[in-house]
C-alpha atoms as a PDB file:
ATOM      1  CA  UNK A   1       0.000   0.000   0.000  1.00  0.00           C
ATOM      2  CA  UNK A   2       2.595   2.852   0.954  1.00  0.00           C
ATOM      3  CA  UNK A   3       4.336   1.636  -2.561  1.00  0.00           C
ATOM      4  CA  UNK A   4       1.178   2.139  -4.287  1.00  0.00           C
ATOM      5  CA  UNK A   5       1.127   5.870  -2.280  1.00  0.00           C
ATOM      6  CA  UNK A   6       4.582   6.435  -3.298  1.00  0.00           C
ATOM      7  CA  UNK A   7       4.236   5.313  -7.254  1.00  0.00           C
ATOM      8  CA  UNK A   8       0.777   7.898  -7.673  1.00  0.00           C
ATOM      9  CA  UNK A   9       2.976  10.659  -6.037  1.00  0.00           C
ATOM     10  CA  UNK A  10       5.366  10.185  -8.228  1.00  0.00           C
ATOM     11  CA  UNK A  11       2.829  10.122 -11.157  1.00  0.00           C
ATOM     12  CA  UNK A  12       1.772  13.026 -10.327  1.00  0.00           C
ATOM     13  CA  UNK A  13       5.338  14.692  -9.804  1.00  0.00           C
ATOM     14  CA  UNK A  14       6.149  13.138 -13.103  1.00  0.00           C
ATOM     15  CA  UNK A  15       2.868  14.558 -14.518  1.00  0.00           C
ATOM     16  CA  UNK A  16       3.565  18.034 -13.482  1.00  0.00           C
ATOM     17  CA  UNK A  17       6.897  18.338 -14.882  1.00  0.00           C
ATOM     18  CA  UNK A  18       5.749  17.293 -17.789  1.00  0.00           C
ATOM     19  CA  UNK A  19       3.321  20.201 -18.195  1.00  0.00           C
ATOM     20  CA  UNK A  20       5.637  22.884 -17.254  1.00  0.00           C
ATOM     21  CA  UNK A  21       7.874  21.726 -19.905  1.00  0.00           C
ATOM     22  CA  UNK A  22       5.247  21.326 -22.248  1.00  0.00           C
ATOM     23  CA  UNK A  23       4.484  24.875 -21.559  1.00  0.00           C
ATOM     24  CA  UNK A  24       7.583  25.958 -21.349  1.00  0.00           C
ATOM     25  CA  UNK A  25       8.338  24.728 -25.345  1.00  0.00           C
ATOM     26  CA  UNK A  26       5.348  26.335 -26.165  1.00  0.00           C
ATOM     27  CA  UNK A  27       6.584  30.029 -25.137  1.00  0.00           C
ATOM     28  CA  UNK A  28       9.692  28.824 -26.499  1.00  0.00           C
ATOM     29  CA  UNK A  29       7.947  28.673 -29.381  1.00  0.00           C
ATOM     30  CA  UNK A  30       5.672  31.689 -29.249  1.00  0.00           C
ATOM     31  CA  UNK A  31       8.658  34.086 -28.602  1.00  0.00           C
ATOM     32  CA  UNK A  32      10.604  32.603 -31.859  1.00  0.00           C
ATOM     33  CA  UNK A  33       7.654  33.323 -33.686  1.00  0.00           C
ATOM     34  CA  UNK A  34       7.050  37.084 -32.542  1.00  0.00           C
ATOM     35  CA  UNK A  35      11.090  37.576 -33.290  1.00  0.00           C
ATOM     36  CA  UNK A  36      10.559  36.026 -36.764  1.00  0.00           C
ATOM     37  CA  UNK A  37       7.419  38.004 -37.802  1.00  0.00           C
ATOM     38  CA  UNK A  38       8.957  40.862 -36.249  1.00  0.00           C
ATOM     39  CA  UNK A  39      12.506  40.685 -38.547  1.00  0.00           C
ATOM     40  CA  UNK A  40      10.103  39.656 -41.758  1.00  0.00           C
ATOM     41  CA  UNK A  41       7.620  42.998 -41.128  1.00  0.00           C
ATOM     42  CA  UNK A  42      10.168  45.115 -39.856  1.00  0.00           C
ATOM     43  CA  UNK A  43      13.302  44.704 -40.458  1.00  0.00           C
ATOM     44  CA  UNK A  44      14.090  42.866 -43.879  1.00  0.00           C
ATOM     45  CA  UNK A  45      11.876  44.623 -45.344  1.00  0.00           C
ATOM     46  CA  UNK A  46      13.380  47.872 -44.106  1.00  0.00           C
ATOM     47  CA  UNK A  47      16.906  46.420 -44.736  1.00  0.00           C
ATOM     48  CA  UNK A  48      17.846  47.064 -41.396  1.00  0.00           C
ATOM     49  CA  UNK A  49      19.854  44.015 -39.603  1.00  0.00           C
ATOM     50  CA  UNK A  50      19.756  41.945 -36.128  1.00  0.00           C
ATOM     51  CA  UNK A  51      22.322  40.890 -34.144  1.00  0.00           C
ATOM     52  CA  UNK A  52      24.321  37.408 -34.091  1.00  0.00           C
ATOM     53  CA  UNK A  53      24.385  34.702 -36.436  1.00  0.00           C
ATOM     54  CA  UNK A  54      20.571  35.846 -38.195  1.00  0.00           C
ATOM     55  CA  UNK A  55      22.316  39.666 -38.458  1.00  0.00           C
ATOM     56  CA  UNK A  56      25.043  37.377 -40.991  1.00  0.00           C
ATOM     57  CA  UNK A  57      22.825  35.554 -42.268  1.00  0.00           C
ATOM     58  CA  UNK A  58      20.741  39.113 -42.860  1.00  0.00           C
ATOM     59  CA  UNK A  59      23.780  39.938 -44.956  1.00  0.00           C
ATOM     60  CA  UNK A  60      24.001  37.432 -47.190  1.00  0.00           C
ATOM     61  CA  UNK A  61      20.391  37.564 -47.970  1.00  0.00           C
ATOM     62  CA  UNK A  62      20.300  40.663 -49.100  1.00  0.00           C
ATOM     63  CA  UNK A  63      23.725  39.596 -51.002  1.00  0.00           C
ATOM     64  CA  UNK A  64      22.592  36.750 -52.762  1.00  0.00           C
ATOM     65  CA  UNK A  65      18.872  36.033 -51.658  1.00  0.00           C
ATOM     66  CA  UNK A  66      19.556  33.052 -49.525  1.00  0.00           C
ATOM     67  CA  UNK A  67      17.175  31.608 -46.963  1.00  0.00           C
ATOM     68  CA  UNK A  68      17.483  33.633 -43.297  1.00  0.00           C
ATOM     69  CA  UNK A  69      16.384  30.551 -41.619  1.00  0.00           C
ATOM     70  CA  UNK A  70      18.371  28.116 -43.022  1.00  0.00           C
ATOM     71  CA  UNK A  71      21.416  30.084 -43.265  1.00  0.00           C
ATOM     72  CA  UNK A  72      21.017  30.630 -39.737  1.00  0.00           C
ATOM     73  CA  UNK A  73      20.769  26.747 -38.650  1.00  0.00           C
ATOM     74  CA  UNK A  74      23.939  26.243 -41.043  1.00  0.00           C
ATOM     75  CA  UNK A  75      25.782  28.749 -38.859  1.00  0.00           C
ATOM     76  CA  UNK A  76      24.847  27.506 -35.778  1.00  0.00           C
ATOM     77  CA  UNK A  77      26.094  24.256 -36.663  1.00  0.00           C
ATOM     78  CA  UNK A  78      29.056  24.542 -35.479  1.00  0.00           C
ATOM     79  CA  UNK A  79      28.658  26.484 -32.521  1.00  0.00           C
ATOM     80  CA  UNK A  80      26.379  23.881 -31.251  1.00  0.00           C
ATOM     81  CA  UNK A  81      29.166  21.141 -31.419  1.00  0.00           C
ATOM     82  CA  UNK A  82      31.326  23.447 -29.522  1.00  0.00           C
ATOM     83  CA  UNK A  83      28.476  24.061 -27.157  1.00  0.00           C
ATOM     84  CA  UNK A  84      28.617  20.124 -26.731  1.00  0.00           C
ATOM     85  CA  UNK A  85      31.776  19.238 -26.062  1.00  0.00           C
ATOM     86  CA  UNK A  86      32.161  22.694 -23.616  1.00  0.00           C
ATOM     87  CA  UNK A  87      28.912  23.481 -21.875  1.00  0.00           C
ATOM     88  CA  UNK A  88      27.380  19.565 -21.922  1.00  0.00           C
ATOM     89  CA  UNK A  89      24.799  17.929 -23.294  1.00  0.00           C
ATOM     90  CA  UNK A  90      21.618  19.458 -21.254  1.00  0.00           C
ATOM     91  CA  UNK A  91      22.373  23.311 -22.005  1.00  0.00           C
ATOM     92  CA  UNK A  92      22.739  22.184 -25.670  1.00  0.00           C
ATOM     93  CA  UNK A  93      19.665  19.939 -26.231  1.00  0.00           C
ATOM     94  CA  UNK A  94      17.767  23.216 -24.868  1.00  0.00           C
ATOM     95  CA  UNK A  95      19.819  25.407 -27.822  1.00  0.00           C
ATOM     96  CA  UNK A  96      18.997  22.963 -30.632  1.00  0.00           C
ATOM     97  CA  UNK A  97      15.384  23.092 -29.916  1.00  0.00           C
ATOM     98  CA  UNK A  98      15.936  27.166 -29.596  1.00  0.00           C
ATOM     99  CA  UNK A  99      17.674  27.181 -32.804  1.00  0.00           C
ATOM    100  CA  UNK A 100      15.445  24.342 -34.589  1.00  0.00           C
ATOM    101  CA  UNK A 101      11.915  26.362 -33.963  1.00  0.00           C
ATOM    102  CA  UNK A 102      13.633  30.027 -34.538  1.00  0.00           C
ATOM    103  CA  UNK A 103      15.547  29.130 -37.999  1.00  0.00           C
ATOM    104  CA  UNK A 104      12.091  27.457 -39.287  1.00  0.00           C
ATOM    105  CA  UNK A 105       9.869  30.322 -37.551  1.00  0.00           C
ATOM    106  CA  UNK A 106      12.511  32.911 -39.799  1.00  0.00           C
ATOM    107  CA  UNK A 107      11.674  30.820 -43.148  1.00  0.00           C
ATOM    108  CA  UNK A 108       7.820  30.037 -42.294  1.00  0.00           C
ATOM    109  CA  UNK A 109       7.365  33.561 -41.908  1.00  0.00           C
ATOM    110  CA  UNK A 110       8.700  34.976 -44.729  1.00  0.00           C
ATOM    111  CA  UNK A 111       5.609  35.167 -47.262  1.00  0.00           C
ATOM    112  CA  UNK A 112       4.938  38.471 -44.522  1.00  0.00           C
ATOM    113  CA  UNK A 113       7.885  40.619 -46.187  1.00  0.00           C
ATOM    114  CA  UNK A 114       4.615  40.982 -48.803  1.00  0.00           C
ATOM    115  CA  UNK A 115       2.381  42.407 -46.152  1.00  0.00           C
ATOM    116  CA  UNK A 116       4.922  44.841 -44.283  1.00  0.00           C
ATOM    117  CA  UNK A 117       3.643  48.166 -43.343  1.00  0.00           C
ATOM    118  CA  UNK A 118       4.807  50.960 -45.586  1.00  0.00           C
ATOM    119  CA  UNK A 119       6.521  52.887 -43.221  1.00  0.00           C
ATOM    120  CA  UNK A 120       8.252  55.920 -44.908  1.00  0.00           C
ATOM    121  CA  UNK A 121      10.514  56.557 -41.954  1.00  0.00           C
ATOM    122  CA  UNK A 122      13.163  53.896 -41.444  1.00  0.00           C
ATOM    123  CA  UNK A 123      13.956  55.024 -37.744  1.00  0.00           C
ATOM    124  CA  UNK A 124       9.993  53.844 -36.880  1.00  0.00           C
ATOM    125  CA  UNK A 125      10.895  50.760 -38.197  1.00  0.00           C
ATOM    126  CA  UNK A 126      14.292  50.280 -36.092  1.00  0.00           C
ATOM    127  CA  UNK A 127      12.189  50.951 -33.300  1.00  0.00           C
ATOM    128  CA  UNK A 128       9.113  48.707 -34.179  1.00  0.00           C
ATOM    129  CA  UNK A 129      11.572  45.843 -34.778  1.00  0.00           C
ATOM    130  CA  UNK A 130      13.815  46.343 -31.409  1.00  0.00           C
ATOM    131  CA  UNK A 131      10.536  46.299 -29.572  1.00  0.00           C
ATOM    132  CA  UNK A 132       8.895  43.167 -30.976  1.00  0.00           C
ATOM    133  CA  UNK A 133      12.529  41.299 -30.980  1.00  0.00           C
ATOM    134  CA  UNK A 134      12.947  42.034 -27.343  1.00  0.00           C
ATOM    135  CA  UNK A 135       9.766  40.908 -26.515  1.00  0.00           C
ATOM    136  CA  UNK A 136      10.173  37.537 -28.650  1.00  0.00           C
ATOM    137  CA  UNK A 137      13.542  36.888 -27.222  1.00  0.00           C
ATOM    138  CA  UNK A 138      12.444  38.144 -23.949  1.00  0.00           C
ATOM    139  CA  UNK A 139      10.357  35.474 -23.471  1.00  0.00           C
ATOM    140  CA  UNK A 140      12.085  32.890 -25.231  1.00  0.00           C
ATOM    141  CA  UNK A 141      14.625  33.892 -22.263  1.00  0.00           C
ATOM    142  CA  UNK A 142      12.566  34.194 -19.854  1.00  0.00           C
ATOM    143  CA  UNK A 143      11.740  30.477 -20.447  1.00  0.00           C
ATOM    144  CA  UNK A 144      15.208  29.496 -19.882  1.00  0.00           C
ATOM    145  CA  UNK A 145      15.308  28.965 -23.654  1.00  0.00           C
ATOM    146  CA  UNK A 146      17.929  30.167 -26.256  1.00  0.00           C
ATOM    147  CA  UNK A 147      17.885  31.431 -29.987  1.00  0.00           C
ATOM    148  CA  UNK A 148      21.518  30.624 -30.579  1.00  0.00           C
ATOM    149  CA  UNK A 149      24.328  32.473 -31.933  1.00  0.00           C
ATOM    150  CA  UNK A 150      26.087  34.571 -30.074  1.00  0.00           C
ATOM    151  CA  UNK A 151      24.733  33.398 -27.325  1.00  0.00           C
ATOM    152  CA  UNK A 152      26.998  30.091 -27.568  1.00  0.00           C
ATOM    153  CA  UNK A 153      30.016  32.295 -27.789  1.00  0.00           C
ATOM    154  CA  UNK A 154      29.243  34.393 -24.788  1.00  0.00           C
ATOM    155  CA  UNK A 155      28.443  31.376 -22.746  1.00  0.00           C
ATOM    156  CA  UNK A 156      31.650  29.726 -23.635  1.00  0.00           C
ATOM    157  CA  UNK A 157      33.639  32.790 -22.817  1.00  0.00           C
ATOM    158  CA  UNK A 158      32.196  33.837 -19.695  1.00  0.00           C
ATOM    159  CA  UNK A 159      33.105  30.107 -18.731  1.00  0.00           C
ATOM    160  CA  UNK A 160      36.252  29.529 -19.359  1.00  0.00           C
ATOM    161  CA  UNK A 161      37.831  33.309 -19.231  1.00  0.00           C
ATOM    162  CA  UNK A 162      35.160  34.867 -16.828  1.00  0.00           C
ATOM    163  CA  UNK A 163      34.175  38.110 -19.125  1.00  0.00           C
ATOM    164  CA  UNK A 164      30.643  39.478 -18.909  1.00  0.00           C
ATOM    165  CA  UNK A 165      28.472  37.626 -21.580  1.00  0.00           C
ATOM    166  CA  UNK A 166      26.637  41.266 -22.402  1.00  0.00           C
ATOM    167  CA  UNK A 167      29.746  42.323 -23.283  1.00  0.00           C
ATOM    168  CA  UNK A 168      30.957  39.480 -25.584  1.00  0.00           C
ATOM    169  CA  UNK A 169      27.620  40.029 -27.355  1.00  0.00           C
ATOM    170  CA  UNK A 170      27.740  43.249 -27.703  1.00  0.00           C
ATOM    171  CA  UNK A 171      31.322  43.404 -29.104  1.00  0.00           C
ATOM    172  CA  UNK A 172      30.682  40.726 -31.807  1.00  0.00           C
ATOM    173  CA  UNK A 173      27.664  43.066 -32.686  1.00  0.00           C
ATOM    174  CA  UNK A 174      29.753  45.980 -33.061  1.00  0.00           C
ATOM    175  CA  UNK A 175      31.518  44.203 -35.814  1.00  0.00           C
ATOM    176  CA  UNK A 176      28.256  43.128 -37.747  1.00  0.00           C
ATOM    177  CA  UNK A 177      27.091  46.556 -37.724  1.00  0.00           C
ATOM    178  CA  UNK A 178      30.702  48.164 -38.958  1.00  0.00           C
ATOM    179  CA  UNK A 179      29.792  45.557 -41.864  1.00  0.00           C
ATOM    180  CA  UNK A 180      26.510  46.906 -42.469  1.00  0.00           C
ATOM    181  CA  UNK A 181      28.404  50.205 -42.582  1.00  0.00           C
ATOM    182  CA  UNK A 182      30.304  49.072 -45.445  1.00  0.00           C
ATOM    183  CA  UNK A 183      27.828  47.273 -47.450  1.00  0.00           C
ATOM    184  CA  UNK A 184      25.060  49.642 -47.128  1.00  0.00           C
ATOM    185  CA  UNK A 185      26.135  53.265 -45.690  1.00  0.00           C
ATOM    186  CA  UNK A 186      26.059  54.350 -42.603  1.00  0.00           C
ATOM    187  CA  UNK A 187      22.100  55.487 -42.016  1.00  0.00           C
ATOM    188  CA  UNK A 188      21.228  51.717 -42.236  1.00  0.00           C
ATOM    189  CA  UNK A 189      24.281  50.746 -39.762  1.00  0.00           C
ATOM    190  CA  UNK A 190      23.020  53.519 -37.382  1.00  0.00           C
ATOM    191  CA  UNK A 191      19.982  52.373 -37.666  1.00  0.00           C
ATOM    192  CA  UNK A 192      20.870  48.878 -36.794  1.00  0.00           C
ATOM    193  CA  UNK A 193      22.352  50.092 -33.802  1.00  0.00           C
ATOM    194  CA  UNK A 194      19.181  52.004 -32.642  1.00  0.00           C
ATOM    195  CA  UNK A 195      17.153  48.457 -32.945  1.00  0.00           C
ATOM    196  CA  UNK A 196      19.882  46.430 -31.473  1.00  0.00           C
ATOM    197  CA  UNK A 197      19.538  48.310 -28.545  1.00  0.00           C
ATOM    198  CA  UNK A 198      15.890  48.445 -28.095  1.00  0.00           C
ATOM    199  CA  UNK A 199      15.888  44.863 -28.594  1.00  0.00           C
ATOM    200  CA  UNK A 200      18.224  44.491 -25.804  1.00  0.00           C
ATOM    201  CA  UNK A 201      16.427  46.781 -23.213  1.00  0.00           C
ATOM    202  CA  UNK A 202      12.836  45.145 -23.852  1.00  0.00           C
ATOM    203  CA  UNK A 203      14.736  41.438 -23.529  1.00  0.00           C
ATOM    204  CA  UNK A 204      15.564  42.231 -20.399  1.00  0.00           C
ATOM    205  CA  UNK A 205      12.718  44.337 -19.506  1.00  0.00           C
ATOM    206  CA  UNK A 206      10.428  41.287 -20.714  1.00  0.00           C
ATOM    207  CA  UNK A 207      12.819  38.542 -18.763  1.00  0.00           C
ATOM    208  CA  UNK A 208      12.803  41.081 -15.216  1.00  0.00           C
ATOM    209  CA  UNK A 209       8.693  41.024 -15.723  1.00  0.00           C
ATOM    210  CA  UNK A 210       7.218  44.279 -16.761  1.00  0.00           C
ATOM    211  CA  UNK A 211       5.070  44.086 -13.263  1.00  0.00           C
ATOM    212  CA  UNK A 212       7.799  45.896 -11.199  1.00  0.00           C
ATOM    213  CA  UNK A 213       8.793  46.056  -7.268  1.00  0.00           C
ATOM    214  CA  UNK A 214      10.035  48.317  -4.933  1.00  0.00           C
ATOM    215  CA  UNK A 215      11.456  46.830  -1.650  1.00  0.00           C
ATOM    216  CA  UNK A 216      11.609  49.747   1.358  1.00  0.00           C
ATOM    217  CA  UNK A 217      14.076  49.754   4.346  1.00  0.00           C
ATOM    218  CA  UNK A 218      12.825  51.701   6.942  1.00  0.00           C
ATOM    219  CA  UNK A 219      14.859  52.262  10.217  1.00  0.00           C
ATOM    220  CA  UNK A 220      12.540  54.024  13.284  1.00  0.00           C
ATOM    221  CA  UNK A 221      12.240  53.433  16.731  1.00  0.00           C
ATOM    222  CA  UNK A 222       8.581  52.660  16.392  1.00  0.00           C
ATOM    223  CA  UNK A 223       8.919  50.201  13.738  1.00  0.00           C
ATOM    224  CA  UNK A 224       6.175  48.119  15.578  1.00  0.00           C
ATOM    225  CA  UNK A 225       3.721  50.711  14.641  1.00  0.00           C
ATOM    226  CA  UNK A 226       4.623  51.000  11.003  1.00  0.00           C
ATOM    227  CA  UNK A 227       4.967  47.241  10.766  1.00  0.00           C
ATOM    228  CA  UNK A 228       1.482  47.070  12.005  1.00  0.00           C
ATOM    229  CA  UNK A 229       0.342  50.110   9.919  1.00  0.00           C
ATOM    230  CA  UNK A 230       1.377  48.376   6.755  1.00  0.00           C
ATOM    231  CA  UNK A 231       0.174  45.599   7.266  1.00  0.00           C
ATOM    232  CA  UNK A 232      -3.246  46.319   8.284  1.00  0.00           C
ATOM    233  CA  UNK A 233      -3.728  49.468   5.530  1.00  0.00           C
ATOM    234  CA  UNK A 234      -1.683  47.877   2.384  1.00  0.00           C
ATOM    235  CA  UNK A 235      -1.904  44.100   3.040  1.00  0.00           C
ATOM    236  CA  UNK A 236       1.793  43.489   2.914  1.00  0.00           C
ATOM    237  CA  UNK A 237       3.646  41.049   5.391  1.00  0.00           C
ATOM    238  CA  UNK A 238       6.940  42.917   6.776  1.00  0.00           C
ATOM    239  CA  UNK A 239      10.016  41.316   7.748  1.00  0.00           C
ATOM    240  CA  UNK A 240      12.064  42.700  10.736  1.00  0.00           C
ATOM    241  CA  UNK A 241      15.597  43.129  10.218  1.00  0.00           C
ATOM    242  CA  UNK A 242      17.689  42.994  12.967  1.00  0.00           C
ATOM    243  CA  UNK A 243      20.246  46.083  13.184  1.00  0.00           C
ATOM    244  CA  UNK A 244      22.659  48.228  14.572  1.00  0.00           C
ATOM    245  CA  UNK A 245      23.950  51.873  14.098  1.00  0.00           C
ATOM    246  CA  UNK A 246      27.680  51.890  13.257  1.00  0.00           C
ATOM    247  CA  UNK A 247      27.653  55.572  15.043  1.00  0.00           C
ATOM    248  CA  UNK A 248      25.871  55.351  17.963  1.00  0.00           C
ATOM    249  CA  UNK A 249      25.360  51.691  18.559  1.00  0.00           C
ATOM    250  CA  UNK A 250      22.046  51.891  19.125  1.00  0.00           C
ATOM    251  CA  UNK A 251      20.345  48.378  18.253  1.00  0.00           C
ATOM    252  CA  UNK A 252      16.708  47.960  16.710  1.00  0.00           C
ATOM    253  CA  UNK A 253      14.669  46.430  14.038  1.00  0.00           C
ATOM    254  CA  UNK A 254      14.638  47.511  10.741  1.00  0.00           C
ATOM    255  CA  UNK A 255      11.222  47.442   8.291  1.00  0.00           C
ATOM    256  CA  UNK A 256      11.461  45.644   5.268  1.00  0.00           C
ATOM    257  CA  UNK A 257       8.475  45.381   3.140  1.00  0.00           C
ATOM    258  CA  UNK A 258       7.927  44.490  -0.861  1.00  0.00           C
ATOM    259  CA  UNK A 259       5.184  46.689  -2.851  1.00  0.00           C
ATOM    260  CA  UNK A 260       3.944  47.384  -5.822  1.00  0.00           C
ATOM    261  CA  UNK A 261       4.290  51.014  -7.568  1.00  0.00           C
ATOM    262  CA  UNK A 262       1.079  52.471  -6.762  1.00  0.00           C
ATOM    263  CA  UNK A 263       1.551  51.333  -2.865  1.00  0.00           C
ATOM    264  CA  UNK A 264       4.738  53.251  -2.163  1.00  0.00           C
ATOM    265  CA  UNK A 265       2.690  56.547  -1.574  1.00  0.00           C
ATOM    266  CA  UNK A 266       0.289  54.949   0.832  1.00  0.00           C
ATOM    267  CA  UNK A 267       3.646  53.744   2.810  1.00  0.00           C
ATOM    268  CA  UNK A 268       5.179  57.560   2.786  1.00  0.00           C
ATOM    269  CA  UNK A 269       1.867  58.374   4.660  1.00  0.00           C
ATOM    270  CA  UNK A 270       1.787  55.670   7.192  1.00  0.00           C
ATOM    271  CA  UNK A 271       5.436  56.231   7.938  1.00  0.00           C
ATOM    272  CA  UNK A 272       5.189  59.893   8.304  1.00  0.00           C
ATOM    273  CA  UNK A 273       2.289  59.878  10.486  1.00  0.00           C
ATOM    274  CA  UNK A 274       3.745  57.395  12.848  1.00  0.00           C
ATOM    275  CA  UNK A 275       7.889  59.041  13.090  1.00  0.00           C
ATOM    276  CA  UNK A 276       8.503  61.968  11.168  1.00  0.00           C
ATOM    277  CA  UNK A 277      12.412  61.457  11.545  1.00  0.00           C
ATOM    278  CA  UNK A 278      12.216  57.830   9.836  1.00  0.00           C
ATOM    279  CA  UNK A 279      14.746  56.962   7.470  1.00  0.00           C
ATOM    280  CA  UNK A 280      13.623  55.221   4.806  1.00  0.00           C
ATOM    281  CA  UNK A 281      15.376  53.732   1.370  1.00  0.00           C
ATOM    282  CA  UNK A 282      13.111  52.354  -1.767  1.00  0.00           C
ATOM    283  CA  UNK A 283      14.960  50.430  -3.604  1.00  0.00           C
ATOM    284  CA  UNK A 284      14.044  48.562  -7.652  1.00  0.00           C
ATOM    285  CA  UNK A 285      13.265  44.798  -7.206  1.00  0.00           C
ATOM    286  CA  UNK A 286      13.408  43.928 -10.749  1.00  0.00           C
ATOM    287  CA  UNK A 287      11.529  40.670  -9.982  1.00  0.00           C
ATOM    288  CA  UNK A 288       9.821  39.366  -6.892  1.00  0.00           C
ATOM    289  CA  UNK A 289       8.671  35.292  -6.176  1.00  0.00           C
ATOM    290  CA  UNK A 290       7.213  34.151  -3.186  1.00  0.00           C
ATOM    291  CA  UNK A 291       4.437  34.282  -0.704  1.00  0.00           C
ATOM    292  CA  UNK A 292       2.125  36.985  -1.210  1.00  0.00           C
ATOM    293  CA  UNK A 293       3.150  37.877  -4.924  1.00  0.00           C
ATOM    294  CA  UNK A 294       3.448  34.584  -7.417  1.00  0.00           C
ATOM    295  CA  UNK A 295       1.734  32.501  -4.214  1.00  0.00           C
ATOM    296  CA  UNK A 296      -1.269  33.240  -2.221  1.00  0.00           C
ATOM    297  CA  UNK A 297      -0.870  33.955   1.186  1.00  0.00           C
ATOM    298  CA  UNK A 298      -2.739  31.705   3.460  1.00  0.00           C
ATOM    299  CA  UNK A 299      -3.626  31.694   7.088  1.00  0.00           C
ATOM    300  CA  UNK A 300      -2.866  35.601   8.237  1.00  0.00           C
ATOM    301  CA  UNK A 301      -3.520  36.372  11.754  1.00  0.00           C
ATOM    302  CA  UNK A 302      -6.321  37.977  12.580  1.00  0.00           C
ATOM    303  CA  UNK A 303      -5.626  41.873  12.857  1.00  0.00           C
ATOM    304  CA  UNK A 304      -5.712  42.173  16.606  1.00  0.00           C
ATOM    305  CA  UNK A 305      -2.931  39.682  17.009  1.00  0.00           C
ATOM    306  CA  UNK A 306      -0.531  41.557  14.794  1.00  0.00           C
ATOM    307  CA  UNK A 307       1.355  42.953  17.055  1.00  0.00           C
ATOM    308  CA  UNK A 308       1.074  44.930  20.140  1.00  0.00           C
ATOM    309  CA  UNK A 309       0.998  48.712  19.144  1.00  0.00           C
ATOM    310  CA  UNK A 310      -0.024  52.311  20.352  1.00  0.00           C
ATOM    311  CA  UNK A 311      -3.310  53.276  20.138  1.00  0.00           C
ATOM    312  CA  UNK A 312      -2.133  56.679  19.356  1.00  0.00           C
ATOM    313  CA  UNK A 313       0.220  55.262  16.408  1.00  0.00           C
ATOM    314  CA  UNK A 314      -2.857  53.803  14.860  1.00  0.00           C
ATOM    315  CA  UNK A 315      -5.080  56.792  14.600  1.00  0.00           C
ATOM    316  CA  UNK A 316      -2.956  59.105  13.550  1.00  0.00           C
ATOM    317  CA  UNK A 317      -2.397  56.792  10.452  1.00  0.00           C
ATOM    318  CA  UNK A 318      -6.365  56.228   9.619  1.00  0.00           C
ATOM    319  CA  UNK A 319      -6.271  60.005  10.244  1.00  0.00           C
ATOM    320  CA  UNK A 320      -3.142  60.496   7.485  1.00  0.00           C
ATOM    321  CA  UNK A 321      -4.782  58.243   5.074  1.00  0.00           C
ATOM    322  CA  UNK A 322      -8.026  58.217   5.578  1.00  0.00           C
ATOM    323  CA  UNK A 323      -8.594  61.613   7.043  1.00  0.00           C
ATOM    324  CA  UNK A 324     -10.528  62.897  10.533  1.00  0.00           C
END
């Protein structure tokens, strides 16, 4: 019997990673898709260029008219051996599929070059096609996926001589747009460079989560009254801290507490009505998992056993937000 128990849990633990990597292929898939429509509405037809192996394989299309897709699976041939032998067999089974759906997503989508927006200013197109590559390889990223390319090379480097992967990137980059310079002037290579970027700050815009967090530090002497303050008028769960001032060598507890954008004002308040002379630091959290924000939270005290505060502290907070 506690076999049979055992075997249906691990059905079921079987079962679920099965799903999440079915879903996790499938936005695999969806982002190579947006990045292909994107480079076949936007930028072929604009002959504007991408970065990594598809930016070469941009080139020699507009050279000699040969396949994006397939050129780009050609190229990343060899880097995927490389990534075999030097990065192992699990980070390059997840490449291959990255590369597989994105070279045939390139190709499938090409019939759109026919239905691209006439767009009489190029630099609207840069832009259009930086923001719709970011978001495809965004969340091919943000899947834990790859595309390929460059990619391999900065992964390799960054392992075995310890330079930043951006960087590597970004200097092979360089050198595809000084060829674009040659080949086609320097508006298109500027150009280029304006949709490279964009492409990079929505990737990592779209892999960070565009749902941004602020975590707040806030050092008082009645942090027991804006612990209980924020947690009774924002709904957030605060962490104590423990502290002490390199100055003075005074010890207390400091406030921590995650929000959202529209509930750092409502913490201003509630701080300022309880201590005036608080010190308090908000701080980006580019992305926040846990309890209370990708999980619900489940069995909160009741209010009244929160914690143990002064009456006072409490109304002059409903009075600061809520008023007389």
């Amino acid at each position: 019997m506690l076999y049979g128990k055992g075997s249906e849990s691990g059905m079921r633990i079987t079962s679920v990673i099965s799903t999440r990597q079915s879903l996790r292929y499938f936005g695999i898939l969806v982002g190579c898709m947006i990045a292909a429509c994107s480079i076949n509405l936007f930028v072929v037809p604009n002959k504007l260029l991408t970065g990594g192996a598809t930016g070469t394989a941009i080139i020699f299309y507009y050279i000699a008219g040969l396949p994006i897709g397939l050129q780009t699976l050609v190229y990343n041939i060899p880097l995927l051996f490389a990534s075999y032998k030097l990065l192992g067999k699990n980070y390059t089974i997840d490449v291959i599929t990255g590369t597989v759906l994105f070279s045939g997503c390139i190709d499938a989508t090409r019939f759109l070059n026919a239905y691209a927006p006439q767009i009489d200013e190029k630099l609207l197109a840069s832009i259009y096609g930086g923001v719709f590559n970011g978001i495809g390889y965004g969340l091919v990223f943000r899947m834990n996926g790859s595309t390929g390319g460059f990619d391999i090379i900065g992964a390799i480097i960054r392992k075995y001589y310890s330079m930043n992967m951006g960087s590597v990137i970004f200097a092979f980059n360089c050198v595809i747009v000084t060829i674009a310079g040659f080949l086609f002037g320097i508006i298109p290579a500027m150009l280029t460079l304006v949709c490279m970027y964009i492409t990079s700050y929505v990737t990592d815009k779209v892999i960070a989560g565009l749902n941004r967090r602020k975590a707040i530090l806030i050092i008082s002497e009645k942090h027991n009254e804006i612990a209980d303050g924020i947690m009774r008028e924002v709904g957030r769960g605060v962490t104590f801290l423990h502290g002490r001032g390199a100055f003075t060598g005074v010890e207390r507890d400091i406030v921590m507490v995650v929000v959202s954008l529209t509930q750092i004002a409502k913490i201003k308040l509630i701080v300022h009505a309880v201590d005036k002379r608080a010190f308090m630091v908000i701080i980006s959290a580019g992305e926040v998992m846990g309890r209370g924000f990708t999980k619900p939270v489940l069995n909160r005290k009741p209010e009244h056993e929160i914690l143990d505060v002064d009456p006072e502290a409490e109304k002059a907070i409903h009075e600061a937000l809520h008023g007389k």
